[in-house]
N, C-alpha and C. Protein backbone atom coordinates (compact mmCIF):
# COMPACT_ATOMS: atom_id res chain seq x y z
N UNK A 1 134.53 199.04 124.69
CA UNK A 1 133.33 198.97 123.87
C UNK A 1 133.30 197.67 123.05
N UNK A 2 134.06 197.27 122.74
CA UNK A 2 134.61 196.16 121.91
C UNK A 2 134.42 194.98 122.50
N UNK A 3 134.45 195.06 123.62
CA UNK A 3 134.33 193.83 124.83
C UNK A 3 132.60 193.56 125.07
N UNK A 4 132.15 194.44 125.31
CA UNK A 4 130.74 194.57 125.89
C UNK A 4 129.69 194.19 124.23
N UNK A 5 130.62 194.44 123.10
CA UNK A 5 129.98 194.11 121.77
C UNK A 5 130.00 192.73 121.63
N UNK A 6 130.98 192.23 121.79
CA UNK A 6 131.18 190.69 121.80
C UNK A 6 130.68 189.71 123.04
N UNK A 7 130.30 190.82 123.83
CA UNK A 7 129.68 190.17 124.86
C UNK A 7 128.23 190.08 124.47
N UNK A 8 127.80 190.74 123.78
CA UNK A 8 126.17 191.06 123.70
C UNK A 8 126.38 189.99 122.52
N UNK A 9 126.80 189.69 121.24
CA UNK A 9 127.20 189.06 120.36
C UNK A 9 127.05 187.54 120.65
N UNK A 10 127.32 187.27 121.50
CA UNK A 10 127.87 185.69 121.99
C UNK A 10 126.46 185.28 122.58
N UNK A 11 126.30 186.38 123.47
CA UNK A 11 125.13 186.16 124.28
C UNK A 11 123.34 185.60 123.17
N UNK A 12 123.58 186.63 122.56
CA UNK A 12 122.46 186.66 121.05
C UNK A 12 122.43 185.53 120.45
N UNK A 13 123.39 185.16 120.00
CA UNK A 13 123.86 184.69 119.00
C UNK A 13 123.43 182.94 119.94
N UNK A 14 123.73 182.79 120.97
CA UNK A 14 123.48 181.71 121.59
C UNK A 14 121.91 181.92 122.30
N UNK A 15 121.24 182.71 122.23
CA UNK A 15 119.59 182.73 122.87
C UNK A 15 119.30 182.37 121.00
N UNK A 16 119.35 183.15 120.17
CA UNK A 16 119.03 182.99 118.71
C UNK A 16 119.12 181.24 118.46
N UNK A 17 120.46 180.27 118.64
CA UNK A 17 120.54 178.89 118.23
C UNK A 17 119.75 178.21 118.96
N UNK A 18 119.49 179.02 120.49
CA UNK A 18 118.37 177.85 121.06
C UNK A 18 116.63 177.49 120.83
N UNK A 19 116.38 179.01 119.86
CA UNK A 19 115.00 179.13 119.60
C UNK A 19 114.74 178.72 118.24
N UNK A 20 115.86 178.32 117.59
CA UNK A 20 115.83 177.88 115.70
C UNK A 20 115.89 176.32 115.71
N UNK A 21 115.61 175.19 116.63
CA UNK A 21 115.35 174.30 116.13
C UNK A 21 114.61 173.71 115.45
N UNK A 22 115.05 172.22 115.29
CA UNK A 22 113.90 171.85 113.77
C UNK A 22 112.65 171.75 114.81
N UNK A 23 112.81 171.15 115.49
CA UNK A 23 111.25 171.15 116.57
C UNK A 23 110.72 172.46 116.64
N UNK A 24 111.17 173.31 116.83
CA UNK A 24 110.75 174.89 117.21
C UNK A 24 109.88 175.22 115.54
N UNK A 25 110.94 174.86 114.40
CA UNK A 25 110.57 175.00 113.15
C UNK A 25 109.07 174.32 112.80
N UNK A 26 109.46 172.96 112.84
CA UNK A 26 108.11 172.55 112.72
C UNK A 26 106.76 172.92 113.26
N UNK A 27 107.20 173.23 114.66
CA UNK A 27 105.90 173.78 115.43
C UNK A 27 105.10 174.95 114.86
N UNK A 28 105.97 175.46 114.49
CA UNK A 28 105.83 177.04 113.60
C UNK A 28 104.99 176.73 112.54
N UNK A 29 105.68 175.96 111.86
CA UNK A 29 104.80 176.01 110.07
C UNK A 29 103.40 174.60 110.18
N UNK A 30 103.68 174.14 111.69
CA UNK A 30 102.05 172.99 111.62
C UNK A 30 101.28 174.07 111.95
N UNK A 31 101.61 175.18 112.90
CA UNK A 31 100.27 175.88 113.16
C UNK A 31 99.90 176.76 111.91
N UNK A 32 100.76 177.29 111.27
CA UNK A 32 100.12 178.07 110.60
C UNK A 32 99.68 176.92 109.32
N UNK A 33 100.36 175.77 109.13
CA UNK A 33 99.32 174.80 108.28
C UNK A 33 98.48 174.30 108.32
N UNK A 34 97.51 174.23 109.79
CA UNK A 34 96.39 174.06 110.29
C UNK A 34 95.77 175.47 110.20
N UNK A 35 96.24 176.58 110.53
CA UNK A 35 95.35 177.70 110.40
C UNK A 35 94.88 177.97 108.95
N UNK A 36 96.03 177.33 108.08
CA UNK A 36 95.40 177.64 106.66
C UNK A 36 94.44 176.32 106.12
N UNK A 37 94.57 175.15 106.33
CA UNK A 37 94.01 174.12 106.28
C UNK A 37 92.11 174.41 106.50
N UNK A 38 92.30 174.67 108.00
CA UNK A 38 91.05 175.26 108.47
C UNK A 38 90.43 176.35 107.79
N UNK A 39 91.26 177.18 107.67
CA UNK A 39 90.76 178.02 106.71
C UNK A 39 89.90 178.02 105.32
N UNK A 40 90.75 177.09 104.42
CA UNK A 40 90.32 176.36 103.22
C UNK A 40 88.99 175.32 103.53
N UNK A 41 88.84 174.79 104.69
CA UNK A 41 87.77 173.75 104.44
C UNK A 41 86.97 174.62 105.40
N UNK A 42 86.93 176.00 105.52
CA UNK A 42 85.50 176.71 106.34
C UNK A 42 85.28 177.46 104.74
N UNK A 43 85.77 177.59 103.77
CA UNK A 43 85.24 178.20 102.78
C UNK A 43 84.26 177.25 101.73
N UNK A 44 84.66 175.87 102.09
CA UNK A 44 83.86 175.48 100.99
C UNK A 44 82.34 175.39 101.74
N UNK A 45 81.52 175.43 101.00
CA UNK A 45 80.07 175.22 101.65
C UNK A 45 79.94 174.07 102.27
N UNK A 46 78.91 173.75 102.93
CA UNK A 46 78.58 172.21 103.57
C UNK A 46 77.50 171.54 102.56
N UNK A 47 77.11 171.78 101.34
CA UNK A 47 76.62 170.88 100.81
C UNK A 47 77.59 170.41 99.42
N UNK A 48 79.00 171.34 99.67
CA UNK A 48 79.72 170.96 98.44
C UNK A 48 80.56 169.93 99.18
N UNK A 49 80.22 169.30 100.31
CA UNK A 49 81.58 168.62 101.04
C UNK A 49 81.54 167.07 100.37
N UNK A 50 80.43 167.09 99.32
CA UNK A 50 80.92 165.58 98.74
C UNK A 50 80.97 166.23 97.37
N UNK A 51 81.57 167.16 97.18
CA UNK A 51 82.41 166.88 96.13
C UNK A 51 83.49 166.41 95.58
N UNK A 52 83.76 165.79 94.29
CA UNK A 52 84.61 164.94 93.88
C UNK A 52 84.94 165.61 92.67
N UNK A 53 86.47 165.63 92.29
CA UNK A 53 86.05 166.06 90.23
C UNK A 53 85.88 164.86 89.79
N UNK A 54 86.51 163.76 89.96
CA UNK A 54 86.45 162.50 89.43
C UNK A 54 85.90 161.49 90.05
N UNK A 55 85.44 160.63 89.74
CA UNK A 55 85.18 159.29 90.05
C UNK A 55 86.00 158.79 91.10
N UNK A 56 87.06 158.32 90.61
CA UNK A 56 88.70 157.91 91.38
C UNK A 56 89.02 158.76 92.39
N UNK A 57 88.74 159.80 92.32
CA UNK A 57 88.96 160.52 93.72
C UNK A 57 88.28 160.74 95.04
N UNK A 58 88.98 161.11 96.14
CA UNK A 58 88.09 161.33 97.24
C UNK A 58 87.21 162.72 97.35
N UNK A 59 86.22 162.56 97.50
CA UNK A 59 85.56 163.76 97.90
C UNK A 59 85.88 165.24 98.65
N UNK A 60 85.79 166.05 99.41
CA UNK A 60 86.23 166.88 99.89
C UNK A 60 86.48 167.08 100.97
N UNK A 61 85.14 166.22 102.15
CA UNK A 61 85.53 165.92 103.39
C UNK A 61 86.30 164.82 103.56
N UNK A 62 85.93 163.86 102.29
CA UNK A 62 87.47 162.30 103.11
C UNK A 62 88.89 162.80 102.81
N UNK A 63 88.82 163.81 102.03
CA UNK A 63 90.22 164.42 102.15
C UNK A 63 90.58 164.75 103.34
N UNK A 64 89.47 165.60 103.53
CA UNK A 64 89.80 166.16 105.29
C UNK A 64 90.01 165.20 106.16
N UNK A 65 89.18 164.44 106.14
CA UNK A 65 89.41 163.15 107.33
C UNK A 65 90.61 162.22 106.88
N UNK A 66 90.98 162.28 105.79
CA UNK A 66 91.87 161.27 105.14
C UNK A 66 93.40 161.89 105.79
N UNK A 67 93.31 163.19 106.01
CA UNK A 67 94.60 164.25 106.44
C UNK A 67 94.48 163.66 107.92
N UNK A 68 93.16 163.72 108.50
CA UNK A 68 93.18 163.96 109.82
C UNK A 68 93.62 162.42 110.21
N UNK A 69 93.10 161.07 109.42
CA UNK A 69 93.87 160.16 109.68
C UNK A 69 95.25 159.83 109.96
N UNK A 70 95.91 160.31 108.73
CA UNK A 70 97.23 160.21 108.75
C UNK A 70 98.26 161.00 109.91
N UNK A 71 97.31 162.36 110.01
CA UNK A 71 97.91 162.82 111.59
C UNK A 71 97.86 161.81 112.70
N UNK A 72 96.43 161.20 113.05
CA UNK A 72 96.73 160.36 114.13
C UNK A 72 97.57 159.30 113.99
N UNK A 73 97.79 158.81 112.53
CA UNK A 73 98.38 157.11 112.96
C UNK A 73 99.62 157.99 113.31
N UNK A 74 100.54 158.94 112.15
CA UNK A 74 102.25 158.92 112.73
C UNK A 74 102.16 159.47 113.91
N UNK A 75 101.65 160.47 114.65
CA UNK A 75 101.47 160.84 116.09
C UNK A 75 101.40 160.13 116.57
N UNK A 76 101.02 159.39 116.67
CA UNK A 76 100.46 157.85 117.89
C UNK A 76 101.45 156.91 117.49
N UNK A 77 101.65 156.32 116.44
CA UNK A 77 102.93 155.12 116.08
C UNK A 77 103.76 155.53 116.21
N UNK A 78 104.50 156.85 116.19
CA UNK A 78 105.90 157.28 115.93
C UNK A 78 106.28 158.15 116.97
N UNK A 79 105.18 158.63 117.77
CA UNK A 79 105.62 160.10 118.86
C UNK A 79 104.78 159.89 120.27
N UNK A 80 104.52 158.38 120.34
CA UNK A 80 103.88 158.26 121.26
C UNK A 80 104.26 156.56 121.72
N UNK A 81 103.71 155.52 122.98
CA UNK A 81 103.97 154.33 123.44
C UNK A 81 102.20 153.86 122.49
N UNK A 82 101.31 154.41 122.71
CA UNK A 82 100.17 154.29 122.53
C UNK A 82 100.35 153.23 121.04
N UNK A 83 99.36 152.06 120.80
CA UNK A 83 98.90 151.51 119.52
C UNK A 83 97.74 152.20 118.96
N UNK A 84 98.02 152.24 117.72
CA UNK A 84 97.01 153.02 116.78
C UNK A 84 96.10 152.31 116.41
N UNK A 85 95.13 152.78 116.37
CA UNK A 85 93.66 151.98 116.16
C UNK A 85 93.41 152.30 115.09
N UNK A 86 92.81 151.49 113.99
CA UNK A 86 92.86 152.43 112.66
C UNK A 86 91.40 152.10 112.73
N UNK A 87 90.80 151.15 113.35
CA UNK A 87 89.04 151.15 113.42
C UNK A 87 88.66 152.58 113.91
N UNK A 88 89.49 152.64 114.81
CA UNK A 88 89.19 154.08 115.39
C UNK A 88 88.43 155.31 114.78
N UNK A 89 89.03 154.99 113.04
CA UNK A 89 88.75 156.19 112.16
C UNK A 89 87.40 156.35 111.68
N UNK A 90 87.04 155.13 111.64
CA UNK A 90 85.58 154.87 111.13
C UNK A 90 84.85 154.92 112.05
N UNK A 91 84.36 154.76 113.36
CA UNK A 91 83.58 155.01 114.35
C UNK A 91 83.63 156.79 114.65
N UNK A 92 82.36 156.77 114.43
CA UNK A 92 81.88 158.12 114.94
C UNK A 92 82.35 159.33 113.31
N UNK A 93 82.09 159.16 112.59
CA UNK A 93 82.67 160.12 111.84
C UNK A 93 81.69 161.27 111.44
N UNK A 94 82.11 162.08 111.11
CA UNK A 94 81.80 163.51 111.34
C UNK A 94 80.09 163.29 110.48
N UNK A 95 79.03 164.37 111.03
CA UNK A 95 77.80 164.48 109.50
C UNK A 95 78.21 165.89 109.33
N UNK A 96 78.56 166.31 109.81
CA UNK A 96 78.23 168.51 109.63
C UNK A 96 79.57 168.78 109.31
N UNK A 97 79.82 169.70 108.71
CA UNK A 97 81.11 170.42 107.75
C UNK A 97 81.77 170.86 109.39
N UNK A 98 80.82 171.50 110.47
CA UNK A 98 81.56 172.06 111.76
C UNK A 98 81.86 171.20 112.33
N UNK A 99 81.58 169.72 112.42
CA UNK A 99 82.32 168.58 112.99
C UNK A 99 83.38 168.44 112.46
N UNK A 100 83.57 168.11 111.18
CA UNK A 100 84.71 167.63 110.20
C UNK A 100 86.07 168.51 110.75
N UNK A 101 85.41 169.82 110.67
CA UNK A 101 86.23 170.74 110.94
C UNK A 101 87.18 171.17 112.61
N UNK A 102 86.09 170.04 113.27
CA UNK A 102 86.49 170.52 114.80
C UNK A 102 87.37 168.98 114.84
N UNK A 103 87.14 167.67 114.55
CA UNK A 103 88.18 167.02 114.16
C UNK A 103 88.89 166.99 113.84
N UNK A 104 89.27 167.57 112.27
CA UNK A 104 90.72 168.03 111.77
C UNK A 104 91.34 169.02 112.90
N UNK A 105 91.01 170.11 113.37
CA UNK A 105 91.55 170.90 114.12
C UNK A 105 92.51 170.19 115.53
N UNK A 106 91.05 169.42 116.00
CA UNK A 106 91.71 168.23 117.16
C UNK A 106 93.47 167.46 116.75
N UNK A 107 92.91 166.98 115.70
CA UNK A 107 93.98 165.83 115.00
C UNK A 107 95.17 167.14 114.90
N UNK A 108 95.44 167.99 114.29
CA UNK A 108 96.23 168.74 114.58
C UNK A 108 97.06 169.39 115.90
N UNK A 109 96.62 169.42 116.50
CA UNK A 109 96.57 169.69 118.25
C UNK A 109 97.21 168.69 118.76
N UNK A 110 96.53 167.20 118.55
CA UNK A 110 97.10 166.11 119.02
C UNK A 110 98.27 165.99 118.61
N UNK A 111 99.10 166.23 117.10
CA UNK A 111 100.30 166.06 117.10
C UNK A 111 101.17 167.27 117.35
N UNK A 112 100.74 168.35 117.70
CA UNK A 112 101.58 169.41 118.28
C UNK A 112 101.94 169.32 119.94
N UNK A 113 101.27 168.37 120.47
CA UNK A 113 101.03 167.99 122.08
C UNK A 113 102.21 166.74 122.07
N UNK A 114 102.15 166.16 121.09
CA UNK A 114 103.10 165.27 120.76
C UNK A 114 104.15 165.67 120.43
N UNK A 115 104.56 166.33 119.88
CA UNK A 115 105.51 166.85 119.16
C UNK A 115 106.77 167.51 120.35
N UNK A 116 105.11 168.61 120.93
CA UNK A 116 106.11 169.27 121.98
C UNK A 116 106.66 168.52 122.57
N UNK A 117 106.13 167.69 123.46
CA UNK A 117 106.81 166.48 124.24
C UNK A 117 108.06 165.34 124.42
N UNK A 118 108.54 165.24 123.11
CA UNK A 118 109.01 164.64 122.56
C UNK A 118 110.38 165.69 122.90
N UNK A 119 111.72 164.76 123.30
CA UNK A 119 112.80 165.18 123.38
C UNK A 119 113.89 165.78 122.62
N UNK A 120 113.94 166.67 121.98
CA UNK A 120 114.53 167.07 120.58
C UNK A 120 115.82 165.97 120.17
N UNK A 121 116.28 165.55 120.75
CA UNK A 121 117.39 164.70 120.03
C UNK A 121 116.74 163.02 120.18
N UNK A 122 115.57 163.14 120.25
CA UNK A 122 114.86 161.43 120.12
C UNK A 122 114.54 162.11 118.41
N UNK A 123 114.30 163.29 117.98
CA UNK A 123 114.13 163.55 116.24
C UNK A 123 115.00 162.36 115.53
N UNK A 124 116.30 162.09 116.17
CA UNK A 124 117.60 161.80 115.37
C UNK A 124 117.27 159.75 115.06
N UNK A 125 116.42 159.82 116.18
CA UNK A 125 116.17 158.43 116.21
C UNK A 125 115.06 157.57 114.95
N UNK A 126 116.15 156.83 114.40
CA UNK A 126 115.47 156.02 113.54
C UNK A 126 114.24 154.85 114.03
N UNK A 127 113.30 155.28 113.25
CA UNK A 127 111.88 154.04 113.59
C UNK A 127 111.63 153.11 112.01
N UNK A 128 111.12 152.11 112.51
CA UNK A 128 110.56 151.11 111.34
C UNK A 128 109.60 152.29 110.81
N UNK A 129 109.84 151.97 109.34
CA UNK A 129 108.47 152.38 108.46
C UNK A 129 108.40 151.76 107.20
N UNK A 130 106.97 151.49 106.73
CA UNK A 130 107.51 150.79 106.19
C UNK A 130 108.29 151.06 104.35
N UNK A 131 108.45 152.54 104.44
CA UNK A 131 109.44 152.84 103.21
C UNK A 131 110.78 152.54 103.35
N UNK A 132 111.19 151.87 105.08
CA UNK A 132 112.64 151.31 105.34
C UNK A 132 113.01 152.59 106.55
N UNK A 133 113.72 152.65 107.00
CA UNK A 133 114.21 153.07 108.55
C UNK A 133 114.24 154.43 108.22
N UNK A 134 113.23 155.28 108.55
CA UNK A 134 113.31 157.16 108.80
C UNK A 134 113.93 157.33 110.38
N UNK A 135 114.12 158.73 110.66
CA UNK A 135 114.63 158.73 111.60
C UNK A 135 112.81 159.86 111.60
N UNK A 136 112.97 160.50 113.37
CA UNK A 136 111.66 160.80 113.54
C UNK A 136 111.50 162.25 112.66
N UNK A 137 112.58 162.90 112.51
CA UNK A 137 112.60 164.25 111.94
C UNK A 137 111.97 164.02 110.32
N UNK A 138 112.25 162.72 109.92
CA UNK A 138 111.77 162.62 108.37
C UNK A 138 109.93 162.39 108.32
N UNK A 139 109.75 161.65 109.73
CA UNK A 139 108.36 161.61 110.15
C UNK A 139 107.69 162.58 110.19
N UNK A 140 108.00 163.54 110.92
CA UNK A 140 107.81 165.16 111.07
C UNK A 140 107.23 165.76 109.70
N UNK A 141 108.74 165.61 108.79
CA UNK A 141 108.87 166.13 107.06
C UNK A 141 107.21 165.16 106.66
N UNK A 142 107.28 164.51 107.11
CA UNK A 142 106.44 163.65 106.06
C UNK A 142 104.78 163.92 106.75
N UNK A 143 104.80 164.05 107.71
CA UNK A 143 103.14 165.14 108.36
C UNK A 143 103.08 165.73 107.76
N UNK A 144 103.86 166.90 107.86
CA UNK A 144 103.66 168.21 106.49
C UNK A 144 103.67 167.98 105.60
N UNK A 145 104.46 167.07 104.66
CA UNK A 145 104.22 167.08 103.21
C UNK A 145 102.79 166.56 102.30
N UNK A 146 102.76 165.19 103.87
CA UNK A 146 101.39 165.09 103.38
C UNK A 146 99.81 165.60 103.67
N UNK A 147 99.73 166.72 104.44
CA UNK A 147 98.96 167.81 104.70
C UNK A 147 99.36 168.24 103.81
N UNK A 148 100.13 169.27 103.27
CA UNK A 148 100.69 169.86 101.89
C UNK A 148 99.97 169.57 100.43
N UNK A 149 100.27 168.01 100.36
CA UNK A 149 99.45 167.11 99.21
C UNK A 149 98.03 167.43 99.48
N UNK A 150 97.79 166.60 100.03
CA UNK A 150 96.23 166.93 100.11
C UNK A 150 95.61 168.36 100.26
N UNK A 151 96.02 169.37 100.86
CA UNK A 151 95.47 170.74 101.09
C UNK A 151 95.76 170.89 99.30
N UNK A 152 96.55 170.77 98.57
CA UNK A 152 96.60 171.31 97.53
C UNK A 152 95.41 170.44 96.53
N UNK A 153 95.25 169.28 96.65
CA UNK A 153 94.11 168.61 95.82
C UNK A 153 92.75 169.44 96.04
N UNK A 154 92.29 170.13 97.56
CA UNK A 154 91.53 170.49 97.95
C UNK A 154 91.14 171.94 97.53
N UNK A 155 92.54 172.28 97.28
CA UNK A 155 92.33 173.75 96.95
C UNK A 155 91.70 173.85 95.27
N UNK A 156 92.35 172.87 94.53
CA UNK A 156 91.63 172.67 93.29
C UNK A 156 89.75 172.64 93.07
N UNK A 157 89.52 171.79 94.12
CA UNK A 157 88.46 171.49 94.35
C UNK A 157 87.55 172.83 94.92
N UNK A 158 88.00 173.94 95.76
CA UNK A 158 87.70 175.26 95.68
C UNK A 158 87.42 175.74 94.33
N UNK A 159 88.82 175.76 93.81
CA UNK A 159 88.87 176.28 92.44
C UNK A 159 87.33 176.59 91.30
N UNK A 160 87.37 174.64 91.26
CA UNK A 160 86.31 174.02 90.08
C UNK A 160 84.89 174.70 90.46
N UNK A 161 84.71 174.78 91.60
CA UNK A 161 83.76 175.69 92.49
C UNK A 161 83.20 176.89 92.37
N UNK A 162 83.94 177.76 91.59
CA UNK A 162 84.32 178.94 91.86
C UNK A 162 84.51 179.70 93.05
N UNK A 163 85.18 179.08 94.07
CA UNK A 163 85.30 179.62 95.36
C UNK A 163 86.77 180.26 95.42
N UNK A 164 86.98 181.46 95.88
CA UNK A 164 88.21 181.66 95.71
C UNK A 164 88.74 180.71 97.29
N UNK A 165 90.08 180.72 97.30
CA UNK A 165 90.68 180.11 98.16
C UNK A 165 91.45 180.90 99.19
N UNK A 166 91.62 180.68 100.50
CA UNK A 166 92.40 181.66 101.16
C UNK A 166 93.66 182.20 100.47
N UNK A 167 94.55 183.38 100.95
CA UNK A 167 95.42 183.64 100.69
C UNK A 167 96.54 182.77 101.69
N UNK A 168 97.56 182.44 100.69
CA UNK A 168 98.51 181.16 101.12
C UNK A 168 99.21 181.43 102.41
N UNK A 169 99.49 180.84 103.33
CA UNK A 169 100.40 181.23 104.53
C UNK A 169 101.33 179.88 104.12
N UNK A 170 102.59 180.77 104.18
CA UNK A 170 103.65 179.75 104.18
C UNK A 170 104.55 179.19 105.83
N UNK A 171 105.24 180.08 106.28
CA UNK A 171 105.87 179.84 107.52
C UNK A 171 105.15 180.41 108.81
């Protein structure tokens, strides 16, 4: 009995380490940070999408597009051969809250297509940036954090609104 326990044990225990990587991880918490993302910018109305609280700040959709930027450049500079076009961003940009929204969604997609692709131990590999040499896994960290940032400026911007805001999904 003891044998067949440690057999099932070993066996687990090694299907379990192959499905907990950081790639596996990340994949996990971009979708559900796009499902909540999306979420938050289908609640605000489409005539509140130029809202601003301040002067100095961006409005509500260049947030959105401002997120969806930053997805394409590190996807494309960092997880791809492709050069990033940053004119790119300004041609064609969204008029309707359901465009904005089917863009951001895209831009999300695009770096999960990327992501998958990408060889789990090329993560380990350091690239130029220019805060000084990340390796790609800090690239990764730094998609989410800065979706993170901005979804949270946005959620304020619900707030001032009186809109309530989705309920939070974390992992």
């Amino acid at each position: 009995m003891k044998k067949i326990l440690s057999i099932i044990f070993l066996i687990s225990s090694t299907v379990m380490a192959q499905q907990f990587t950081p790639k596996d991880a990340f994949l996990e918490k971009w979708q559900n940070s796009k499902d909540y993302l999306l979420q938050i910018a289908e609640k605000m109305p489409e005539e509140k999408f130029s809202f601003k609280p301040t002067e100095r700040e961006m409005d509500f959709k260049n947030q959105l597009l401002h997120i969806r930027g930053n997805m394409l450049w590190l996807a494309t500079t960092y997880f791809s051969d492709e050069k990033f076009n940053r004119e790119s961003l300004q041609e064609n940009i969204p008029d309707t809250k359901a465009k904005t929204i089917e863009v951001l969604g895209e831009a999300f997609e695009f770096v999960t297509s990327k992501v998958k692709a990408t060889n789990a131990d090329d993560f380990k590999t350091e690239v130029d940036f220019f805060a000084g040499k990340k390796s790609k896994l800090q690239i990764l960290n730094l998609l989410q954090d800065h979706v993170t940032h901005h979804r949270g400026q946005i959620i304020v911007y619900l707030n001032l609104n009186q809109i309530e805001p989705p309920r939070y999904v974390g992992w």
